[in-house]
N, C-alpha and C. Protein backbone atom coordinates (compact mmCIF):
# COMPACT_ATOMS: atom_id res chain seq x y z
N UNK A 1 -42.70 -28.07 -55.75
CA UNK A 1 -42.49 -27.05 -54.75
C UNK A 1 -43.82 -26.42 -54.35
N UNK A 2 -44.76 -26.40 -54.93
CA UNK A 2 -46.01 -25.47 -54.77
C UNK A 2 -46.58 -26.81 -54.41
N UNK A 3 -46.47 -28.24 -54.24
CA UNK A 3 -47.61 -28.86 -53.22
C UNK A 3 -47.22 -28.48 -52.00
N UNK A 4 -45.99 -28.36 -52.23
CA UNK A 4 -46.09 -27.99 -49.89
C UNK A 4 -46.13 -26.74 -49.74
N UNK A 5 -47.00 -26.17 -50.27
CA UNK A 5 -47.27 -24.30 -49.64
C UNK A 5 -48.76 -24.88 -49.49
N UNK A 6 -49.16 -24.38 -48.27
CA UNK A 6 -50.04 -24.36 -47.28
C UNK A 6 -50.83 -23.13 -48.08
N UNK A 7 -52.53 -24.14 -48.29
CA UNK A 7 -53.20 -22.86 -49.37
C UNK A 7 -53.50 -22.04 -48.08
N UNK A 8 -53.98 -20.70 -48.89
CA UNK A 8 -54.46 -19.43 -48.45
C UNK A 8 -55.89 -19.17 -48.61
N UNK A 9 -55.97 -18.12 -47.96
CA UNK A 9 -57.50 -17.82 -48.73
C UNK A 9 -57.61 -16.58 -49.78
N UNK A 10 -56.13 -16.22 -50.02
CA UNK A 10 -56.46 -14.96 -50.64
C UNK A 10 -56.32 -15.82 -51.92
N UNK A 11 -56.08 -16.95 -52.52
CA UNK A 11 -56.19 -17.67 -53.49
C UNK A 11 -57.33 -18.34 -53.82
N UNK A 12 -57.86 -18.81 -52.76
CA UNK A 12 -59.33 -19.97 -52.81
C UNK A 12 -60.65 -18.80 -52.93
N UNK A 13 -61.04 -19.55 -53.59
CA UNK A 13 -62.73 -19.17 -54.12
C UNK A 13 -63.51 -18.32 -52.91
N UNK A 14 -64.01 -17.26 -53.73
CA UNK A 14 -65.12 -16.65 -52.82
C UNK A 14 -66.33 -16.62 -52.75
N UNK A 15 -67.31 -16.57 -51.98
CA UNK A 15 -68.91 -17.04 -51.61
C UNK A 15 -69.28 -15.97 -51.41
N UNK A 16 -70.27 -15.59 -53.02
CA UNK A 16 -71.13 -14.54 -53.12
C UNK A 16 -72.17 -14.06 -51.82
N UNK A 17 -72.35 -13.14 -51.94
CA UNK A 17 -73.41 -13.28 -51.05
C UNK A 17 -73.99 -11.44 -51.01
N UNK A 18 -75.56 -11.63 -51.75
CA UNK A 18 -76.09 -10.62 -52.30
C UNK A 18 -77.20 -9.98 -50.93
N UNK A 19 -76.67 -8.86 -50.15
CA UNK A 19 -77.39 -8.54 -49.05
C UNK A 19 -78.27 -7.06 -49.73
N UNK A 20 -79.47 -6.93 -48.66
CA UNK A 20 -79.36 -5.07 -49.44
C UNK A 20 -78.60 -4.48 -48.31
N UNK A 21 -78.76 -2.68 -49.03
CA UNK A 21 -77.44 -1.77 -48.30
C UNK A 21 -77.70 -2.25 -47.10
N UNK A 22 -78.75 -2.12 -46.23
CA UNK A 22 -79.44 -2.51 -45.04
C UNK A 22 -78.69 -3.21 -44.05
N UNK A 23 -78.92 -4.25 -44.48
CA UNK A 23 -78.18 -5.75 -44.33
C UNK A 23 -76.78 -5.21 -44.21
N UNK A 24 -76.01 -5.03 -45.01
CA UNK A 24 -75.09 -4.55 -45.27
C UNK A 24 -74.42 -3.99 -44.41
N UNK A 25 -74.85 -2.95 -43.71
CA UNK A 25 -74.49 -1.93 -43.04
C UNK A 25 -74.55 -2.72 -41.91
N UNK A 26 -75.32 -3.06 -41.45
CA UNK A 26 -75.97 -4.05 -40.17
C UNK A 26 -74.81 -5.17 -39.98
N UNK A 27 -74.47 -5.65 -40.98
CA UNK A 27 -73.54 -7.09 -41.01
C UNK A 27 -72.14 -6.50 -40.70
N UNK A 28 -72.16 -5.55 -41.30
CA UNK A 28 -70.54 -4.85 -40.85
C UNK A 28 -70.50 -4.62 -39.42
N UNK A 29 -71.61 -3.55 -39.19
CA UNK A 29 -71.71 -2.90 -37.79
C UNK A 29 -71.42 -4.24 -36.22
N UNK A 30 -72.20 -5.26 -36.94
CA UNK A 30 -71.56 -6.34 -36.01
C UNK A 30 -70.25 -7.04 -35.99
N UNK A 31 -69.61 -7.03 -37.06
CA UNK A 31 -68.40 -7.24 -37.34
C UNK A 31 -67.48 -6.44 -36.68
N UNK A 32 -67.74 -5.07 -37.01
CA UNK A 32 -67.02 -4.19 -36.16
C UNK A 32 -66.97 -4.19 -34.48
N UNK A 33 -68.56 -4.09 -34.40
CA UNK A 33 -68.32 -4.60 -32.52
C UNK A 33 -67.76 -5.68 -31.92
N UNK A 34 -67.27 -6.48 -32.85
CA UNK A 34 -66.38 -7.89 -32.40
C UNK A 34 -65.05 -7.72 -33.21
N UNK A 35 -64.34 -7.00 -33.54
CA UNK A 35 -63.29 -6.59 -33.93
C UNK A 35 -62.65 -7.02 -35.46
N UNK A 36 -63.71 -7.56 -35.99
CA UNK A 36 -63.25 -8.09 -37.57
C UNK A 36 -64.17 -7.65 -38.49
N UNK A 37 -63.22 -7.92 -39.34
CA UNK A 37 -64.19 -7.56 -41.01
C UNK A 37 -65.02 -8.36 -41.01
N UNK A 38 -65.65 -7.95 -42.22
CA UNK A 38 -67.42 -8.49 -42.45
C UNK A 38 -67.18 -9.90 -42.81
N UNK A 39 -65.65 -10.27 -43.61
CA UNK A 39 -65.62 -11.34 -44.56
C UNK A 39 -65.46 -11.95 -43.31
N UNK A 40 -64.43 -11.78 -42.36
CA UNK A 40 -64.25 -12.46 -41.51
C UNK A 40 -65.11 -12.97 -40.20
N UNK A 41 -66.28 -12.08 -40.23
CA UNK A 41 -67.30 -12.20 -39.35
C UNK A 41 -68.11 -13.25 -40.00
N UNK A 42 -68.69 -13.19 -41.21
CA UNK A 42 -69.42 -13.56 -42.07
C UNK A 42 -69.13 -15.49 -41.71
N UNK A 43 -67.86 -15.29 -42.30
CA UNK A 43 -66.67 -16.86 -42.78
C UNK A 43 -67.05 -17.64 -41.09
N UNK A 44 -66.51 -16.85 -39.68
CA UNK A 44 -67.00 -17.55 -37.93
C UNK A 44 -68.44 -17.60 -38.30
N UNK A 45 -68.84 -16.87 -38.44
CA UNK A 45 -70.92 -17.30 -38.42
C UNK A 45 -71.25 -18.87 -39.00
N UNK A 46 -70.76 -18.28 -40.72
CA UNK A 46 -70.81 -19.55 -41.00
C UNK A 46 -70.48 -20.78 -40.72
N UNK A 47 -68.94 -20.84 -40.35
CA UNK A 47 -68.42 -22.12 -39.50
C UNK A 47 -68.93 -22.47 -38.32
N UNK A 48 -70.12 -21.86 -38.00
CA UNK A 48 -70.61 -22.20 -36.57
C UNK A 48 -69.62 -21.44 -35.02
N UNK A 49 -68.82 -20.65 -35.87
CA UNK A 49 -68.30 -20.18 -34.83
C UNK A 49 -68.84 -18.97 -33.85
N UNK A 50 -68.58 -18.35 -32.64
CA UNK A 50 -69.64 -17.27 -32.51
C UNK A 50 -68.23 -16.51 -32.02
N UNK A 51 -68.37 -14.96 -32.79
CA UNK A 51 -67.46 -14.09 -32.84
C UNK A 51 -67.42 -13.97 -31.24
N UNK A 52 -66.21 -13.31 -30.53
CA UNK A 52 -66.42 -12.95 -28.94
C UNK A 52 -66.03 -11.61 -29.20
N UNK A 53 -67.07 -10.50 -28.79
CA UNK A 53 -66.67 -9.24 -28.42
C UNK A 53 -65.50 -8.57 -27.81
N UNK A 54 -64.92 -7.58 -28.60
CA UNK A 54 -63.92 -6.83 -28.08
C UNK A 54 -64.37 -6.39 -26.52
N UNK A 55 -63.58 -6.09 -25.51
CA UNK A 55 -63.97 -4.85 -24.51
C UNK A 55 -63.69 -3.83 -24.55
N UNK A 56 -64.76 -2.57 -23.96
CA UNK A 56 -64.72 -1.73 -24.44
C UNK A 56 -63.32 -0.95 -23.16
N UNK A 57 -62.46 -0.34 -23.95
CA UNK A 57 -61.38 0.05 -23.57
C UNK A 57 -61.57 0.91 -22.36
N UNK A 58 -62.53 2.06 -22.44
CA UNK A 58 -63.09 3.01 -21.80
C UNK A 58 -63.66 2.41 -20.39
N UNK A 59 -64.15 1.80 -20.38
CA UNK A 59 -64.80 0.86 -19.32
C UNK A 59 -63.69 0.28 -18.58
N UNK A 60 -62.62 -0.26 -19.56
CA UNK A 60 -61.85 -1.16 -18.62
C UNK A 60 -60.79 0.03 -17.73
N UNK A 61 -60.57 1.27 -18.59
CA UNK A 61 -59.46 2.31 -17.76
C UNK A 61 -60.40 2.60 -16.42
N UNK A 62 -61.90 3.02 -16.51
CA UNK A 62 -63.19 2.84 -15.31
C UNK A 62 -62.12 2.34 -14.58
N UNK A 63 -62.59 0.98 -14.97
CA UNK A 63 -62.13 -0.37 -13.96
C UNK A 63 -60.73 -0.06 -13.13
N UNK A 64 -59.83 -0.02 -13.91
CA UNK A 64 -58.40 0.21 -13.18
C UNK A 64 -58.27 1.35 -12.48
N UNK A 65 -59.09 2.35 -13.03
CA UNK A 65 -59.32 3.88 -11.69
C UNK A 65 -59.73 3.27 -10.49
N UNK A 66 -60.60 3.08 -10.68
CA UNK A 66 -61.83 2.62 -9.37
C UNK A 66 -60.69 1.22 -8.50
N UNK A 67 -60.10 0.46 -8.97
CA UNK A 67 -59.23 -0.76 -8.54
C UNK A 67 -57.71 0.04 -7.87
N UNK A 68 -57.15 1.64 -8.35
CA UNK A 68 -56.61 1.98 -7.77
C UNK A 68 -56.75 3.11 -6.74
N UNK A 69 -58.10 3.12 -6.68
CA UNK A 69 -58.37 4.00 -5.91
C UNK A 69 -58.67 3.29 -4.46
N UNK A 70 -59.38 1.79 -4.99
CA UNK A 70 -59.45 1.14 -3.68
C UNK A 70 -58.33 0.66 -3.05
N UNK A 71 -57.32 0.73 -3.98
CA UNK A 71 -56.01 0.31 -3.11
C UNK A 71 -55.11 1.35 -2.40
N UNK A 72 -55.59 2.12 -2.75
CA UNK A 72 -54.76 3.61 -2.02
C UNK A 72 -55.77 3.87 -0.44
N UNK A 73 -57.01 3.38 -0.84
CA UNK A 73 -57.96 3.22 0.51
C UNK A 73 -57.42 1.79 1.34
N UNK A 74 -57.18 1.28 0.73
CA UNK A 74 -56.69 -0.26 1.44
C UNK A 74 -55.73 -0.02 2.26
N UNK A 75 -54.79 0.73 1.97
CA UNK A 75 -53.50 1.43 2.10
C UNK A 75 -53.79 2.43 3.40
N UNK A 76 -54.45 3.04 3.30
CA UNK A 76 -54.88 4.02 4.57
C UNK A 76 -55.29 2.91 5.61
N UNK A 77 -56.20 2.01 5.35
CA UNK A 77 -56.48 1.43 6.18
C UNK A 77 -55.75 0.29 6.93
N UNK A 78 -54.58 -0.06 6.37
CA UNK A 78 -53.61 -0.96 6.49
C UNK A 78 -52.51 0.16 7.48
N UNK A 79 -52.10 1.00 7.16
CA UNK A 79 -51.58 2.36 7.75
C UNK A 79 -51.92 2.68 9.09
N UNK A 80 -53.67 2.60 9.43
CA UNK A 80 -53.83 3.10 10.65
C UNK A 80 -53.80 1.80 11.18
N UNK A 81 -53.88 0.62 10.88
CA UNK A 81 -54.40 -0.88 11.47
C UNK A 81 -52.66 -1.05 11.91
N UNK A 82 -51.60 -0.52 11.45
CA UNK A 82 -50.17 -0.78 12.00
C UNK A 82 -49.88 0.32 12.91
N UNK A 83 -50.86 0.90 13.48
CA UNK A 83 -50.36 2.23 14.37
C UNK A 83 -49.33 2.52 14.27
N UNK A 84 -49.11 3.36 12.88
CA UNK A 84 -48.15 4.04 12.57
C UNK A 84 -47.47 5.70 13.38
N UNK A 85 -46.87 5.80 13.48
CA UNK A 85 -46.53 7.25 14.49
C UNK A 85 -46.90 8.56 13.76
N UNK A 86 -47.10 7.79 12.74
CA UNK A 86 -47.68 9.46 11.72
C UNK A 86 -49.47 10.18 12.22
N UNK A 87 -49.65 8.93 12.71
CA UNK A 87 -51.42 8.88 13.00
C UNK A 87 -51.68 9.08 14.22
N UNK A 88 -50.52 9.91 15.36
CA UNK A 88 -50.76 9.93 16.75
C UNK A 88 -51.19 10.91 17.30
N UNK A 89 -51.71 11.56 15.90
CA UNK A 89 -52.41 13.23 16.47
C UNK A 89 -53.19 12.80 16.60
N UNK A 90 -54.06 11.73 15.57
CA UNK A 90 -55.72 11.40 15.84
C UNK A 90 -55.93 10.76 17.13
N UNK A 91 -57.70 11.10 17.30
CA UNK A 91 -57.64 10.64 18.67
C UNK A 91 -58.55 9.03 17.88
N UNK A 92 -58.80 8.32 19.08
CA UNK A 92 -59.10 6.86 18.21
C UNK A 92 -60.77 7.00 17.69
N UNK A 93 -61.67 8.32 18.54
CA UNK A 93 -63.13 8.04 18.13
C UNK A 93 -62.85 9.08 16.33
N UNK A 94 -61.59 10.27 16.57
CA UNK A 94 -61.99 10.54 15.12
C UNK A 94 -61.34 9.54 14.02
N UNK A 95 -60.52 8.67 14.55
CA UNK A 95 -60.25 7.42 14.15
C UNK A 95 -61.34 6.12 13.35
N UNK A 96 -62.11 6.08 14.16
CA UNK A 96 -63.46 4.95 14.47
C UNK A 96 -63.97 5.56 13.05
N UNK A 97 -64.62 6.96 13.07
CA UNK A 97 -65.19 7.99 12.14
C UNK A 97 -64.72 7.69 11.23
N UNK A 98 -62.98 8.15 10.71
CA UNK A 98 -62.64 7.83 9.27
C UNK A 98 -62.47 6.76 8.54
N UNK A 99 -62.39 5.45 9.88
CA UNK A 99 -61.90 4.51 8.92
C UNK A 99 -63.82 3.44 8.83
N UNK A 100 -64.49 4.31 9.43
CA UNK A 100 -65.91 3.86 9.01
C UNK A 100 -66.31 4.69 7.50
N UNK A 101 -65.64 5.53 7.28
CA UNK A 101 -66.51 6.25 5.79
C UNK A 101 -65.70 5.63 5.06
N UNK A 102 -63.90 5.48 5.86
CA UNK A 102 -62.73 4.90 4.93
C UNK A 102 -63.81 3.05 4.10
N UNK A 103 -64.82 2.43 5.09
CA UNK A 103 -65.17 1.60 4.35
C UNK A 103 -66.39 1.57 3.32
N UNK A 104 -67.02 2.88 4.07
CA UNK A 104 -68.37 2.66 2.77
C UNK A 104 -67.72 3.13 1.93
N UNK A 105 -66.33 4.31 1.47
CA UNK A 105 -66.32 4.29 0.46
C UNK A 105 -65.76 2.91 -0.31
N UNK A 106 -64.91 2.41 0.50
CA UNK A 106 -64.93 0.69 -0.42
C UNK A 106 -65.66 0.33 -0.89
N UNK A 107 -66.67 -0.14 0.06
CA UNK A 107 -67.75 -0.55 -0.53
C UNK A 107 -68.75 0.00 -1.71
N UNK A 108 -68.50 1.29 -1.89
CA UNK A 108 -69.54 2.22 -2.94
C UNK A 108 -68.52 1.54 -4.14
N UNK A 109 -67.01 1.62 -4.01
CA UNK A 109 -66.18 1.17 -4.77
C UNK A 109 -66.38 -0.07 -5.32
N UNK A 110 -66.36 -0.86 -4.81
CA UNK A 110 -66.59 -2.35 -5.30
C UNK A 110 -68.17 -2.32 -5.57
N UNK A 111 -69.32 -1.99 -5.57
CA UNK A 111 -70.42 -1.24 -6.51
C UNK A 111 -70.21 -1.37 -7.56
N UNK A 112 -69.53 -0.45 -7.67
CA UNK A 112 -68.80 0.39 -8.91
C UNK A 112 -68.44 -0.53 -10.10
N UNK A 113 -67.87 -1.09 -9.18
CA UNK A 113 -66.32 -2.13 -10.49
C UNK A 113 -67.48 -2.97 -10.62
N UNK A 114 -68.16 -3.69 -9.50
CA UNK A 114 -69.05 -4.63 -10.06
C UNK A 114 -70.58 -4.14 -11.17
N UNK A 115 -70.95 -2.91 -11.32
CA UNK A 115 -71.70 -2.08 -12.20
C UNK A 115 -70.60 -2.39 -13.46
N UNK A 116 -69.82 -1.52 -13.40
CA UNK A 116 -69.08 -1.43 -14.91
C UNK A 116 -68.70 -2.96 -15.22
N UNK A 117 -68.49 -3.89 -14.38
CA UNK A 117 -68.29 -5.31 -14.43
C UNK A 117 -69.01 -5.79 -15.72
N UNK A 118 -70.32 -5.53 -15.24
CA UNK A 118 -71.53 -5.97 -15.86
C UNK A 118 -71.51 -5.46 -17.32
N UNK A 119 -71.51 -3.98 -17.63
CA UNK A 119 -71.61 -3.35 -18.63
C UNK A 119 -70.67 -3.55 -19.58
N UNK A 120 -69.54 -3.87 -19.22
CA UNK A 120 -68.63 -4.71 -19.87
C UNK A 120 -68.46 -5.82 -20.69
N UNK A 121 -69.44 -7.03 -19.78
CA UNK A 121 -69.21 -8.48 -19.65
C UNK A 121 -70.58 -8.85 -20.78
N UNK A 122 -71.51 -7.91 -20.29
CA UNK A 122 -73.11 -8.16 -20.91
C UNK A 122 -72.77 -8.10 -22.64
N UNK A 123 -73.42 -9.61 -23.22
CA UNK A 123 -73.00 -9.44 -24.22
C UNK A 123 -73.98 -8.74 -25.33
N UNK A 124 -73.34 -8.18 -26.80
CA UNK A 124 -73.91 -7.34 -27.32
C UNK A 124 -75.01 -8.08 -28.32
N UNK A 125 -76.03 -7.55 -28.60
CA UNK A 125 -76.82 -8.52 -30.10
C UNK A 125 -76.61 -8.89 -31.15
């Protein structure tokens, strides 16, 4: 019965490995920025594997602000582009006006996402 149980590792042998505190601290700290323990960081290194960084959560809520903010602008601009009857007070030059700032702010927007894109994506040491 115990040849067909699929070994573990909390059974199989462990590989010393004498760092100072230094090291130590350092080896974790990267472990942690990629979301695993040291043993487990340690065990991908060794196998040639290369840990892939968590994202940072904070950055990505950024992201989804800024992604719904441009769609609520998309939205205005989709709004006046159907000459809607709600929009028949405006005249068309203060028209021209809003839906020209309506695009730089897009554009400052998509900036944006593509900045935090980066800060995101850029990988860590």
């Amino acid at each position: 019965m115990d040849e067909d149980r699929t070994p573990t590792r909390k059974g199989s042998p462990a590989i010393k490995v004498r760092v100072l505190p230094e090291e130590k601290a350092t080896i974790e700290a990267l472990a942690r920025d990629v979301g695993l323990s040291a043993s487990s960081y340690l065990r991908q290194m060794g196998l040639g594997y290369k840990p892939r960084g968590v994202v940072d959560m904070e950055q990505v809520q950024r992201l989804v602000a800024i992604n719904g903010d441009l769609g609520r602008m998309g939205g205005l601009l989709k709004l006046w582009l159907t000459d809607d009857p709600k929009l028949d007070e405006f005249k068309p030059d203060n028209m021209r006006a809003i839906v020209r700032g309506l695009l730089k702010k897009l554009e400052a927007g998509q900036e944006e996402l593509r900045e935090i894109a980066k800060a995101v994506l850029i990988a860590r040491p």
